[in-house]
C-alpha atoms as a PDB file:
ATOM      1  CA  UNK A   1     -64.278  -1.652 -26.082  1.00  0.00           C
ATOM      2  CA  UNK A   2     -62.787   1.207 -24.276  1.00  0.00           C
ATOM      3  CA  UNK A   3     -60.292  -1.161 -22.727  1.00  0.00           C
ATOM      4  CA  UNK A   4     -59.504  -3.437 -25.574  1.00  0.00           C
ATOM      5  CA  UNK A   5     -58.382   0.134 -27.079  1.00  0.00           C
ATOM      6  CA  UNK A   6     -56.121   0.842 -23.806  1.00  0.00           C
ATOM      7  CA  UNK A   7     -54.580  -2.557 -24.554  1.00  0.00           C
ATOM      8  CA  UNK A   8     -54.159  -2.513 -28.354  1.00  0.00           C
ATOM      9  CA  UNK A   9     -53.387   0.663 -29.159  1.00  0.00           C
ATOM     10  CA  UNK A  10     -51.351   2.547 -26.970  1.00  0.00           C
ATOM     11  CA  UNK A  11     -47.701   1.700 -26.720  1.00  0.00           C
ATOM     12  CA  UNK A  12     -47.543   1.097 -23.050  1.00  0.00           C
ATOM     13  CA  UNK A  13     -43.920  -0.576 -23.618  1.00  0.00           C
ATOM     14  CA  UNK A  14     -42.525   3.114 -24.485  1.00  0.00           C
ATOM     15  CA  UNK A  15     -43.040   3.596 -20.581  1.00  0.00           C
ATOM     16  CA  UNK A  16     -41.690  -0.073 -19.537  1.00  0.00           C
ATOM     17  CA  UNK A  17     -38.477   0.138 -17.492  1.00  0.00           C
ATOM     18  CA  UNK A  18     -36.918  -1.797 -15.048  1.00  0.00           C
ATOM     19  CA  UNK A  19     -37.956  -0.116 -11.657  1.00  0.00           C
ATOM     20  CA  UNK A  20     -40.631   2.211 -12.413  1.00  0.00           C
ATOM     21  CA  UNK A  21     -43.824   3.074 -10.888  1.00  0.00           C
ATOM     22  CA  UNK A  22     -46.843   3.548 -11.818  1.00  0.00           C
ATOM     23  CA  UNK A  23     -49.688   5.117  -9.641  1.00  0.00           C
ATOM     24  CA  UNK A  24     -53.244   4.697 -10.634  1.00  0.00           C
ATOM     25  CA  UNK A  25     -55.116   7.884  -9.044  1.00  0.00           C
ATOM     26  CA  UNK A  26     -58.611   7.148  -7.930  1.00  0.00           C
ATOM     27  CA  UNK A  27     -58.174   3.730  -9.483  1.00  0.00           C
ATOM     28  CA  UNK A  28     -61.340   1.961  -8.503  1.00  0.00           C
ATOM     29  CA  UNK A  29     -60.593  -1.767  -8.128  1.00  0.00           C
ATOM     30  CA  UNK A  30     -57.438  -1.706 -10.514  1.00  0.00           C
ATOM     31  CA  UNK A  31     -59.026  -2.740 -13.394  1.00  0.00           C
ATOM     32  CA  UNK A  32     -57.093  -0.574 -15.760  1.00  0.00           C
ATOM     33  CA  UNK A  33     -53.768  -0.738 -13.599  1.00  0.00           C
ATOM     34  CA  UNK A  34     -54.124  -4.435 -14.000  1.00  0.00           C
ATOM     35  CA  UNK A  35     -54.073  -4.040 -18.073  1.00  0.00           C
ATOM     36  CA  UNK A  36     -51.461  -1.490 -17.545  1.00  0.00           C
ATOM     37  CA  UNK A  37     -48.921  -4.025 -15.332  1.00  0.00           C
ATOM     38  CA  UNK A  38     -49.791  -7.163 -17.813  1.00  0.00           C
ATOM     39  CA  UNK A  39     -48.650  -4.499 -20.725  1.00  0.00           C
ATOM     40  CA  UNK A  40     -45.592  -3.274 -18.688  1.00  0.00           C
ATOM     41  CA  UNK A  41     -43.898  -6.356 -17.191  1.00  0.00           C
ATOM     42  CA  UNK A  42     -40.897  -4.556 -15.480  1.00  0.00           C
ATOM     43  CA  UNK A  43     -43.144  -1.758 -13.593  1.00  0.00           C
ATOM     44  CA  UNK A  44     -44.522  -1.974 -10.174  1.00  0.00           C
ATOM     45  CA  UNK A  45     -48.236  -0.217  -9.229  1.00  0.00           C
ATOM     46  CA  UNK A  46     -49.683   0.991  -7.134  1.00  0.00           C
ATOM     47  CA  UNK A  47     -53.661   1.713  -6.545  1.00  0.00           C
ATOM     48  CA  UNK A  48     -54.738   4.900  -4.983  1.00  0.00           C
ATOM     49  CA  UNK A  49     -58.172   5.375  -3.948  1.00  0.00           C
ATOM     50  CA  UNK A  50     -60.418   5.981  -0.893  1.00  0.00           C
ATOM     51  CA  UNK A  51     -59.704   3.528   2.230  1.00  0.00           C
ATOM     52  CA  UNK A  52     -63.295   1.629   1.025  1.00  0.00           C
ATOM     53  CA  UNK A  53     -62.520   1.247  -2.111  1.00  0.00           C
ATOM     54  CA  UNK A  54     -59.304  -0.032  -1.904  1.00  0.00           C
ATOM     55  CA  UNK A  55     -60.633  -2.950   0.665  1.00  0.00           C
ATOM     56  CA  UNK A  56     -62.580  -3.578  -1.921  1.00  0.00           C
ATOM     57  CA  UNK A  57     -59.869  -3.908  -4.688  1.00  0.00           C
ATOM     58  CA  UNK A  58     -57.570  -6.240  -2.381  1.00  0.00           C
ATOM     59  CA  UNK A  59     -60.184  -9.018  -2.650  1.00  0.00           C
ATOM     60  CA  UNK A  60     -60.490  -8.273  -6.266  1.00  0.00           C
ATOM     61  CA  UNK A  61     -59.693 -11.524  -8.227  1.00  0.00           C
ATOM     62  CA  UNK A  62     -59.110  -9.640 -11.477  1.00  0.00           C
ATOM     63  CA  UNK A  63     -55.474  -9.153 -10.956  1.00  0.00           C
ATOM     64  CA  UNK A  64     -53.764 -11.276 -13.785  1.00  0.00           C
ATOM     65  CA  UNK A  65     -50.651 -13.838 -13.923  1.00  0.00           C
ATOM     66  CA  UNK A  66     -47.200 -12.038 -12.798  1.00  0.00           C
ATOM     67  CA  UNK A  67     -49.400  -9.004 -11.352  1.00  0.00           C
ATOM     68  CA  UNK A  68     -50.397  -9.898  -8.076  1.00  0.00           C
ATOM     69  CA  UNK A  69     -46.690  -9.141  -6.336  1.00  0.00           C
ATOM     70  CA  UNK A  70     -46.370  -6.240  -8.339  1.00  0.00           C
ATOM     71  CA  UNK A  71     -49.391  -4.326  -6.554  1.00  0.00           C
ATOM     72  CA  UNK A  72     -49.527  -1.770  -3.462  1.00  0.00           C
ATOM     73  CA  UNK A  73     -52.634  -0.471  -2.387  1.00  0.00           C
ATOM     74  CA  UNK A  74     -52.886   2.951  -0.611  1.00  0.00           C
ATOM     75  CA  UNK A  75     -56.057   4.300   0.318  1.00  0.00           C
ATOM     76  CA  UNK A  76     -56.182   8.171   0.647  1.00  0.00           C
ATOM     77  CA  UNK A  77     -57.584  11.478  -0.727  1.00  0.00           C
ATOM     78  CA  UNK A  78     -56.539  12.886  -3.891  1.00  0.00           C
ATOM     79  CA  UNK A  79     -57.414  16.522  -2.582  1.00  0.00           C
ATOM     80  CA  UNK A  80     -54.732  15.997  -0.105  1.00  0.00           C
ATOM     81  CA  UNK A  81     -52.027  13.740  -1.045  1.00  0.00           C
ATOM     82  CA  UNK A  82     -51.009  11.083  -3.630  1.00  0.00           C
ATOM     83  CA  UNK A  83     -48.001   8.662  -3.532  1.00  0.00           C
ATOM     84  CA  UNK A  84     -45.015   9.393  -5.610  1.00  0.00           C
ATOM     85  CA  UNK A  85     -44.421   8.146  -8.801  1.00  0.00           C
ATOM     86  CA  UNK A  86     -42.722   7.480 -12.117  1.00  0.00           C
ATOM     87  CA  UNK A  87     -45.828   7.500 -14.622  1.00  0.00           C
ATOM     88  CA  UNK A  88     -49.465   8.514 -12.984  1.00  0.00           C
ATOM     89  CA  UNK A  89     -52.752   7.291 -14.234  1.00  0.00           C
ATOM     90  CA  UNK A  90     -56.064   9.567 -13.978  1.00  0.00           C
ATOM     91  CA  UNK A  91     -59.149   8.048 -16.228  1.00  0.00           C
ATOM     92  CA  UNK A  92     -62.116  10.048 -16.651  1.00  0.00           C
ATOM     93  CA  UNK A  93     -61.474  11.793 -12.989  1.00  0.00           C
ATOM     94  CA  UNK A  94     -60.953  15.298 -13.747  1.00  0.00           C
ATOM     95  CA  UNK A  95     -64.155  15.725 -16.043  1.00  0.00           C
ATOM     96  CA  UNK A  96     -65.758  15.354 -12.868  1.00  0.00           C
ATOM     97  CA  UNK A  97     -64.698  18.070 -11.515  1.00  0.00           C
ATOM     98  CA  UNK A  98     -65.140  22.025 -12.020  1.00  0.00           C
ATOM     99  CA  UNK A  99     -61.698  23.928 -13.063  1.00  0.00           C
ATOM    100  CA  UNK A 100     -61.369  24.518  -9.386  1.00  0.00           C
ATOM    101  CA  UNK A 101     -61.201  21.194  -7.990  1.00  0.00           C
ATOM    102  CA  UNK A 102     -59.687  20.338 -10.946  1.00  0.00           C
ATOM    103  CA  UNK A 103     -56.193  22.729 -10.630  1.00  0.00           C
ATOM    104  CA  UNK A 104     -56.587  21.341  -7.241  1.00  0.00           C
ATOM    105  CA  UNK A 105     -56.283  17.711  -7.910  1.00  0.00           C
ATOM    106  CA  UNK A 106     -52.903  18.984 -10.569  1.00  0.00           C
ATOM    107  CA  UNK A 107     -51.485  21.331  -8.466  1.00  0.00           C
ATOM    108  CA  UNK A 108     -49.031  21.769  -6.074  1.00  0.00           C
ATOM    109  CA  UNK A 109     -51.043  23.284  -3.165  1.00  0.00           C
ATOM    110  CA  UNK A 110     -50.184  26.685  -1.870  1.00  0.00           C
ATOM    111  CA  UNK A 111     -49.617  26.090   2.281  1.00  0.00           C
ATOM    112  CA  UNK A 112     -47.266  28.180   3.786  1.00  0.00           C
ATOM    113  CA  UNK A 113     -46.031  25.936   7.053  1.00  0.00           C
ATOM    114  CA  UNK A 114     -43.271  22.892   5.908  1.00  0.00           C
ATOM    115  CA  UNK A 115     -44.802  20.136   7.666  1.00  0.00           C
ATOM    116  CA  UNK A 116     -48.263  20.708   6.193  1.00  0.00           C
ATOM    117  CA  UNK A 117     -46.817  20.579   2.510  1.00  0.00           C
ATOM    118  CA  UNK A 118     -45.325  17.124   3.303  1.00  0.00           C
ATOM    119  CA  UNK A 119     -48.417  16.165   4.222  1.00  0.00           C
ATOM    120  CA  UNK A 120     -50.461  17.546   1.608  1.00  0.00           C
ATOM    121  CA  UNK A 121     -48.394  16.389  -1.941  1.00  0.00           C
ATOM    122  CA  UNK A 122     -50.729  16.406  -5.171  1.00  0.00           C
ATOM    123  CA  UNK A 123     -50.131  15.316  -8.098  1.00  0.00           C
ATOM    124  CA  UNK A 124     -47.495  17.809  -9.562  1.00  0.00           C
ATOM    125  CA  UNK A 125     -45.563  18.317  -5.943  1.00  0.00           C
ATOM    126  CA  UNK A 126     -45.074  14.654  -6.324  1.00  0.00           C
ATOM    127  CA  UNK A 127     -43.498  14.430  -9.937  1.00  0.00           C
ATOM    128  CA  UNK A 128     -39.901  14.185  -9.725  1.00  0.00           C
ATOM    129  CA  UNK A 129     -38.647  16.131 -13.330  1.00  0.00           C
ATOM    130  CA  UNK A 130     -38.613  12.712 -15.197  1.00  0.00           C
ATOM    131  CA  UNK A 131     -42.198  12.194 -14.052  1.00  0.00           C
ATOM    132  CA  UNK A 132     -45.448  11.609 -16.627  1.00  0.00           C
ATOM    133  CA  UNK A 133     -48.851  11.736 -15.984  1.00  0.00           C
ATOM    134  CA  UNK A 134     -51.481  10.265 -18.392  1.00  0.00           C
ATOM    135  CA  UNK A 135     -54.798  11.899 -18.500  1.00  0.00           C
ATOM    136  CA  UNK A 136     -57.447   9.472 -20.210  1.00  0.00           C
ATOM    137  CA  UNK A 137     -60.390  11.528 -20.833  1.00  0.00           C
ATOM    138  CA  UNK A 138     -62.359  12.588 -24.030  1.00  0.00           C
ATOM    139  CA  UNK A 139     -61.420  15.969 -25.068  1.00  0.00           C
ATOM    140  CA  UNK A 140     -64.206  18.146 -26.962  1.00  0.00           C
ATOM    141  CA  UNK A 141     -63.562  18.556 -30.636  1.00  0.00           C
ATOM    142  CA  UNK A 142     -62.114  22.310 -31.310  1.00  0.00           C
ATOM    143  CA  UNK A 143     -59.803  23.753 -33.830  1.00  0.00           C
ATOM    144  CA  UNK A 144     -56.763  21.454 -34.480  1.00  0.00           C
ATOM    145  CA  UNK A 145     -58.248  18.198 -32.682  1.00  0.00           C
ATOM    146  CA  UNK A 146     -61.303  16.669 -34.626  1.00  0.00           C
ATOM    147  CA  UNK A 147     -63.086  14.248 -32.932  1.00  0.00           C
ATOM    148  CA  UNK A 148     -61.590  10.693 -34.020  1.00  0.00           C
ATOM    149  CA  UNK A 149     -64.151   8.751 -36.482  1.00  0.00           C
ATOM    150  CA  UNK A 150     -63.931   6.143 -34.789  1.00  0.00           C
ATOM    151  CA  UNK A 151     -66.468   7.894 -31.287  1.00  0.00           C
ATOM    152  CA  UNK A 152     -69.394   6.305 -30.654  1.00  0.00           C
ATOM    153  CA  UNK A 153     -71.035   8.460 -28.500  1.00  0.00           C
ATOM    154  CA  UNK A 154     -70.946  11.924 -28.749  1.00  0.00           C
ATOM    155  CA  UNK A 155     -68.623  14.107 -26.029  1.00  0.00           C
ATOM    156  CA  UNK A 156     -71.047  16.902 -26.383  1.00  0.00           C
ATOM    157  CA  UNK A 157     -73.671  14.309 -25.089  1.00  0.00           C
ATOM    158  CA  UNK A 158     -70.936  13.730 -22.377  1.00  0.00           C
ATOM    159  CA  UNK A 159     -70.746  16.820 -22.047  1.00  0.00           C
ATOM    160  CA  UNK A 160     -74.478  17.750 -21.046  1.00  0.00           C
ATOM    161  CA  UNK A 161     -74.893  14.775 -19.034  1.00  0.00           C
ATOM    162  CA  UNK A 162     -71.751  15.466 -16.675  1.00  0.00           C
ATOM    163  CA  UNK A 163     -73.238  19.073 -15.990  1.00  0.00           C
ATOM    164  CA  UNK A 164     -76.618  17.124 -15.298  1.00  0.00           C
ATOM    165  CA  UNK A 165     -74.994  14.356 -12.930  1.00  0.00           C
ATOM    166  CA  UNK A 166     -71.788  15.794 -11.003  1.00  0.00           C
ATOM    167  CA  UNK A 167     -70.177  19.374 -10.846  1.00  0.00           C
ATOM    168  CA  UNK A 168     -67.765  18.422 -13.858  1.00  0.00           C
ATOM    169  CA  UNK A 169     -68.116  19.043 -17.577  1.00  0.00           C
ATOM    170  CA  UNK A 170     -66.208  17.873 -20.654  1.00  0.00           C
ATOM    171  CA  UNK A 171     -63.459  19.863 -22.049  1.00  0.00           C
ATOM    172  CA  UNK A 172     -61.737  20.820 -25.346  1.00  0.00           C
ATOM    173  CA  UNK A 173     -58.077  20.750 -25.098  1.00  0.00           C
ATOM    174  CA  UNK A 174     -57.855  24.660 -25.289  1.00  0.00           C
ATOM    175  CA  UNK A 175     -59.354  24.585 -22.212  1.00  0.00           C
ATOM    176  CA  UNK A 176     -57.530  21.517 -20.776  1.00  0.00           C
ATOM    177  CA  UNK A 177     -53.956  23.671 -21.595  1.00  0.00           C
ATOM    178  CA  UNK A 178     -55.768  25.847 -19.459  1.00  0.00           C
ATOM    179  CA  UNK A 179     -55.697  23.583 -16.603  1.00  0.00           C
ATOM    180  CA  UNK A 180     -52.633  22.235 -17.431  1.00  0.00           C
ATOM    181  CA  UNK A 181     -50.879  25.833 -17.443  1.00  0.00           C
ATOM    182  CA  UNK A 182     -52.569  26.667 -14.005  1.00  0.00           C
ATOM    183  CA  UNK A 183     -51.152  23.191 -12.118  1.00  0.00           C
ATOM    184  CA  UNK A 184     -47.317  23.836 -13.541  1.00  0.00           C
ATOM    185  CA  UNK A 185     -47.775  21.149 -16.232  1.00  0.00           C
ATOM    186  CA  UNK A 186     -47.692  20.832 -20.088  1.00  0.00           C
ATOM    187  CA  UNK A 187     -49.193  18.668 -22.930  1.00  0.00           C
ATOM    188  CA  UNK A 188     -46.106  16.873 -24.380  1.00  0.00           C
ATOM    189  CA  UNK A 189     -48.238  14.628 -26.885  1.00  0.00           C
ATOM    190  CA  UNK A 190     -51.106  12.990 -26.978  1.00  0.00           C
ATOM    191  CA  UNK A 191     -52.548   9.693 -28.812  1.00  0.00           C
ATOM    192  CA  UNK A 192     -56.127   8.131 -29.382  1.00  0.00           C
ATOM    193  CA  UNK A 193     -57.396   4.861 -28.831  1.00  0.00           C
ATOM    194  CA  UNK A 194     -60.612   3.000 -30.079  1.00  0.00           C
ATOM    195  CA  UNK A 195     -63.119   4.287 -29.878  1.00  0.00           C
ATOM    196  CA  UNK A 196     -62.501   7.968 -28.371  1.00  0.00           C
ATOM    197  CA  UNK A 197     -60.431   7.935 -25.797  1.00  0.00           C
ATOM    198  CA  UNK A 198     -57.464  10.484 -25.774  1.00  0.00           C
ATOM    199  CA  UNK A 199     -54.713  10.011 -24.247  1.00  0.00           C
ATOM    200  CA  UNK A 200     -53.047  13.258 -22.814  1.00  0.00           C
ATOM    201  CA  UNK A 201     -49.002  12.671 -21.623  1.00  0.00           C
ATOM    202  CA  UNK A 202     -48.078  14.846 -19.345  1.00  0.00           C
ATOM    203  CA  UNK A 203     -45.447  16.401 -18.065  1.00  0.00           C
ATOM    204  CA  UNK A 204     -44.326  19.224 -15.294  1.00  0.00           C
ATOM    205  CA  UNK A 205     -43.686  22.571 -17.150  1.00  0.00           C
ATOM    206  CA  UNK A 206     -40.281  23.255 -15.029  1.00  0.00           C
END
């Protein structure tokens, strides 16, 4: 369901122009970059993930028609370095992380020596000023952002069982401006799709 909601109800064709890129972050075996490039038919993508899984994802048959050329694969270590980018994809990564890891993931890392910053390019040292980043994640209901109707399972229950299974937790989006404020970055808008997902654009705060 979660992906039939990607595909119907987000307006991936706002993003669709000729030439841009779009980097899935810790992307598995591309199954949501794969929706994403059918939806966006002039972008190119390219999958990020760890060396193993991304041997895994290049004998992936799931790629569909008109996809297959439009796919890099880059195996690597978010902590340390992502490719750059036109629009950047991270689904349900940083609830698995504490606020820590988190900023680190975001942030543009502080390392005083040149050739060591090349080397080490996050997320926001990679934006260029025109650069988005979509968070897909499902933000905790607080003042000013109800949970939708249409959730099916509780994020509270995410909540609890994130703190029981990895380091991570669920967060509302006070908390996630929080974040966002820490890495250099800013909530422009964000949109819902069936049944809870959010969908937090992103973009670099100067």
């Amino acid at each position: 369901m979660v992906l039939s909601g990607l595909k119907l109800d987000y307006d991936w064709k706002r993003h669709d122009k000729p030439g841009i890129i779009v980097a899935d972050i810790a992307g598995g075996v591309g199954t949501v970059l794969n929706l994403i490039l059918q939806s966006m038919p002039n972008a190119r993508g390219i999958l990020f993930d760890q060396p193993s899984v991304i041997a895994q994802a290049k004998e992936s048959p799931l790629w569909g028609p008109n996809v297959t050329d439009r796919v890099s694969y880059v195996g690597g270590d978010m902590f340390k370095s992502v490719p750059e980018a036109d629009l950047y994809i991270l689904r349900w990564i940083i609830h698995d992380w504490d606020d820590e890891r988190s900023i680190q993931i975001l942030k543009v890392l502080s390392i005083g020596c040149l050739c060591e910053c090349l080397l080490h390019k996050t997320i926001r040292a990679s934006m260029k000023p025109t650069s988005r980043l979509l968070i897909l994640e499902e933000p905790l209901p607080d003042e000013g952002n109800p949970m939708p109707t249409s959730a099916i399972i509780s994020p509270s229950f995410m909540d609890i069982l994130m703190m029981l299974v990895a380091s991570g937790k669920h967060r509302t989006m006070a908390q996630y401006n929080e974040l966002f404020q820490a890495s250099d970055l800013k909530l422009q808008r964000i949109d819902y799709v069936r049944p809870s997902m959010g969908i937090l654009e992103i973009v670099p705060s100067s």
